[in-house]
C-alpha atoms as a PDB file:
ATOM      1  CA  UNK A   1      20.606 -44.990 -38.052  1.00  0.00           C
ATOM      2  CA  UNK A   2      18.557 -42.066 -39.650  1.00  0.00           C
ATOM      3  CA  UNK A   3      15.951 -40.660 -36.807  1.00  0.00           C
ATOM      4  CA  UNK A   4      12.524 -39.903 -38.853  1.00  0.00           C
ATOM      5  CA  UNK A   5      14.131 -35.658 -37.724  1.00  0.00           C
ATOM      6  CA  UNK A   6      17.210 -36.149 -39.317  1.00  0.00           C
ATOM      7  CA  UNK A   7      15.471 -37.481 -42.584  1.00  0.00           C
ATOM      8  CA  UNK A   8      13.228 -34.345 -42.987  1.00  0.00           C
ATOM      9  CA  UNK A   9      16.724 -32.251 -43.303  1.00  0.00           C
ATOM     10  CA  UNK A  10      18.561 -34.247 -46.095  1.00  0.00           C
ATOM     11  CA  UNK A  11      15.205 -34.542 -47.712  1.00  0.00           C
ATOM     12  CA  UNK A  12      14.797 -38.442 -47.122  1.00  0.00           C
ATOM     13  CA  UNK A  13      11.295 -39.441 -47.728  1.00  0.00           C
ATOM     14  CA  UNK A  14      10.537 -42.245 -45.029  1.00  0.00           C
ATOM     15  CA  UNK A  15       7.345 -44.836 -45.406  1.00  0.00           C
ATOM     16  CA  UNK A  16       6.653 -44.724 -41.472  1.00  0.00           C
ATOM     17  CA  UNK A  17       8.706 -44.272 -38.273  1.00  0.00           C
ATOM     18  CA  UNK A  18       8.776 -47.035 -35.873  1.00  0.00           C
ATOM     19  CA  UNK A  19       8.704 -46.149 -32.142  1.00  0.00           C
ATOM     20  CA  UNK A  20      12.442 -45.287 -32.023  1.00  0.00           C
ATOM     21  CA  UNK A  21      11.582 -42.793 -33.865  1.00  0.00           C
ATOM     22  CA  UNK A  22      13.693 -44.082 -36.796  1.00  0.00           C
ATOM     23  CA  UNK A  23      13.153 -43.791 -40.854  1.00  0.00           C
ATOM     24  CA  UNK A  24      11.542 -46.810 -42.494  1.00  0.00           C
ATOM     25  CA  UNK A  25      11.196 -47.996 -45.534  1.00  0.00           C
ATOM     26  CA  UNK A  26       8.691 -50.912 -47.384  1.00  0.00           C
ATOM     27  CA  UNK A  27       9.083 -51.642 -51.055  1.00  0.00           C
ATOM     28  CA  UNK A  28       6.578 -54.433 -52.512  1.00  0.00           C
ATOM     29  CA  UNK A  29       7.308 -56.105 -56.260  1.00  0.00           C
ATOM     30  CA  UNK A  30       4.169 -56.808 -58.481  1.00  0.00           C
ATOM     31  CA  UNK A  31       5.176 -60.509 -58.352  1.00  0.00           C
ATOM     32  CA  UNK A  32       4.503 -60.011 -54.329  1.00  0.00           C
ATOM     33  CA  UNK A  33       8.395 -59.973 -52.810  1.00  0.00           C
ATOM     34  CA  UNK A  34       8.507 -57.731 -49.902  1.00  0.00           C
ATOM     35  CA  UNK A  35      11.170 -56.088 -47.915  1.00  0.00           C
ATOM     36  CA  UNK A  36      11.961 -53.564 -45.431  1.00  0.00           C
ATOM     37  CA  UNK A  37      13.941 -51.885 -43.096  1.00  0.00           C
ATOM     38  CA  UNK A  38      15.305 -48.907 -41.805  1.00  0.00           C
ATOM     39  CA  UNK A  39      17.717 -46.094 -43.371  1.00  0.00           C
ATOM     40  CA  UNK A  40      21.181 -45.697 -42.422  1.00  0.00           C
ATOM     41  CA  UNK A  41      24.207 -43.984 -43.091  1.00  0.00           C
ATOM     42  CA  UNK A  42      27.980 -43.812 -43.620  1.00  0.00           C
ATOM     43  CA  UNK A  43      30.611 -41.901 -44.510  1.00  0.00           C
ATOM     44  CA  UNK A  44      31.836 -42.449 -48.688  1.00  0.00           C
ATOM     45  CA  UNK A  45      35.425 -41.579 -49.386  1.00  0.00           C
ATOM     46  CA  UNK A  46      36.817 -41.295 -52.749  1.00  0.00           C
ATOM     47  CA  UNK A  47      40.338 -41.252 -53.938  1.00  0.00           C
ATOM     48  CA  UNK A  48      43.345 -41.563 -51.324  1.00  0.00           C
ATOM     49  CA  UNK A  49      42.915 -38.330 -48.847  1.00  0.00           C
ATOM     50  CA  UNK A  50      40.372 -40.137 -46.394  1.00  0.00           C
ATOM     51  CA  UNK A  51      40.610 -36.745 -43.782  1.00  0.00           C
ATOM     52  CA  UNK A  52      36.944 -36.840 -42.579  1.00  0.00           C
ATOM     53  CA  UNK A  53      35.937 -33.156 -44.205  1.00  0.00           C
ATOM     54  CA  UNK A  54      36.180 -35.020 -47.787  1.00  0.00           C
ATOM     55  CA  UNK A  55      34.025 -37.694 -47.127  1.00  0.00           C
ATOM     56  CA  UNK A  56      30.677 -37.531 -48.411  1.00  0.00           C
ATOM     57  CA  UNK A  57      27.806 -38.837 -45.942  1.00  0.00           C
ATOM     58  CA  UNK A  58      25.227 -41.470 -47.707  1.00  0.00           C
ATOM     59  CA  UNK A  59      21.911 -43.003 -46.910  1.00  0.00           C
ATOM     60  CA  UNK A  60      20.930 -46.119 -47.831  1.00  0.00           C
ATOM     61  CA  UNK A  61      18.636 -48.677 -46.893  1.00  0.00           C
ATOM     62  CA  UNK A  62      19.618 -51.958 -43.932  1.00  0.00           C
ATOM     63  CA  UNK A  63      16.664 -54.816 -44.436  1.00  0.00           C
ATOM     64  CA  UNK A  64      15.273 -56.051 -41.435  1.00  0.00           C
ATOM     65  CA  UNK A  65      12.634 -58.008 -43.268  1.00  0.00           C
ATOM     66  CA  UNK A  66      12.080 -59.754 -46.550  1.00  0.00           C
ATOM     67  CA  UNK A  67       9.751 -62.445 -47.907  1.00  0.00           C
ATOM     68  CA  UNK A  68      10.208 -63.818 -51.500  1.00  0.00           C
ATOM     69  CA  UNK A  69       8.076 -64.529 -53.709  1.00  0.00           C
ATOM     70  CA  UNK A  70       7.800 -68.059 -55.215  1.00  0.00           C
ATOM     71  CA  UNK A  71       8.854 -66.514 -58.864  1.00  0.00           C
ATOM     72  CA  UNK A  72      12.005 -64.868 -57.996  1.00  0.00           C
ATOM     73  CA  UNK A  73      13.763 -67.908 -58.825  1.00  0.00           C
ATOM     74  CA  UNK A  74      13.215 -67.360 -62.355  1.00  0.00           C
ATOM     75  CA  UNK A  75      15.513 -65.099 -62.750  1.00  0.00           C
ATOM     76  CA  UNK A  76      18.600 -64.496 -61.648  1.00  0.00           C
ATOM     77  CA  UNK A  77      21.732 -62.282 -62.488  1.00  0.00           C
ATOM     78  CA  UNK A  78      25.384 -63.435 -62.541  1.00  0.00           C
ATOM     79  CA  UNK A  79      28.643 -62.007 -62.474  1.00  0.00           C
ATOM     80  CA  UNK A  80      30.371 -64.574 -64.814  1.00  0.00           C
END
């Protein structure tokens, strides 16, 4: 997990920081969906040489929380 420190130097903006001390996020939809969570991060590899100098280190976002909205079963994406 991404402490609300470690955030300020890779230049992730967080929404608050809990009292671990770690970087949170909230993201609200106009039709009123909610989520949130806090920001992690793992090493990416590309290619086959998986030696841990060539991996690249990404944030992203782990929801802890989400409500949905009554309208978000209107649409939906597929794969097919």
């Amino acid at each position: 997990m991404i402490t609300c420190e470690d955030a300020k130097k890779i230049k992730l903006k967080c929404d608050f920081c809990n009292n671990n001390e770690l970087c949170s996020y909230h993201q609200t939809y106009g039709e009123g969906s909610t989520y949130s969570g806090v920001f992690v991060q793992d090493r990416i590899f590309f290619g086959d040489n998986n030696e841990l100098e060539n991996g690249l280190m990404i944030p992203f976002g782990c929801h802890s929380k989400y409500f949905k909205h009554y309208l978000e079963k209107l649409i939906s994406f597929s794969h097919n």
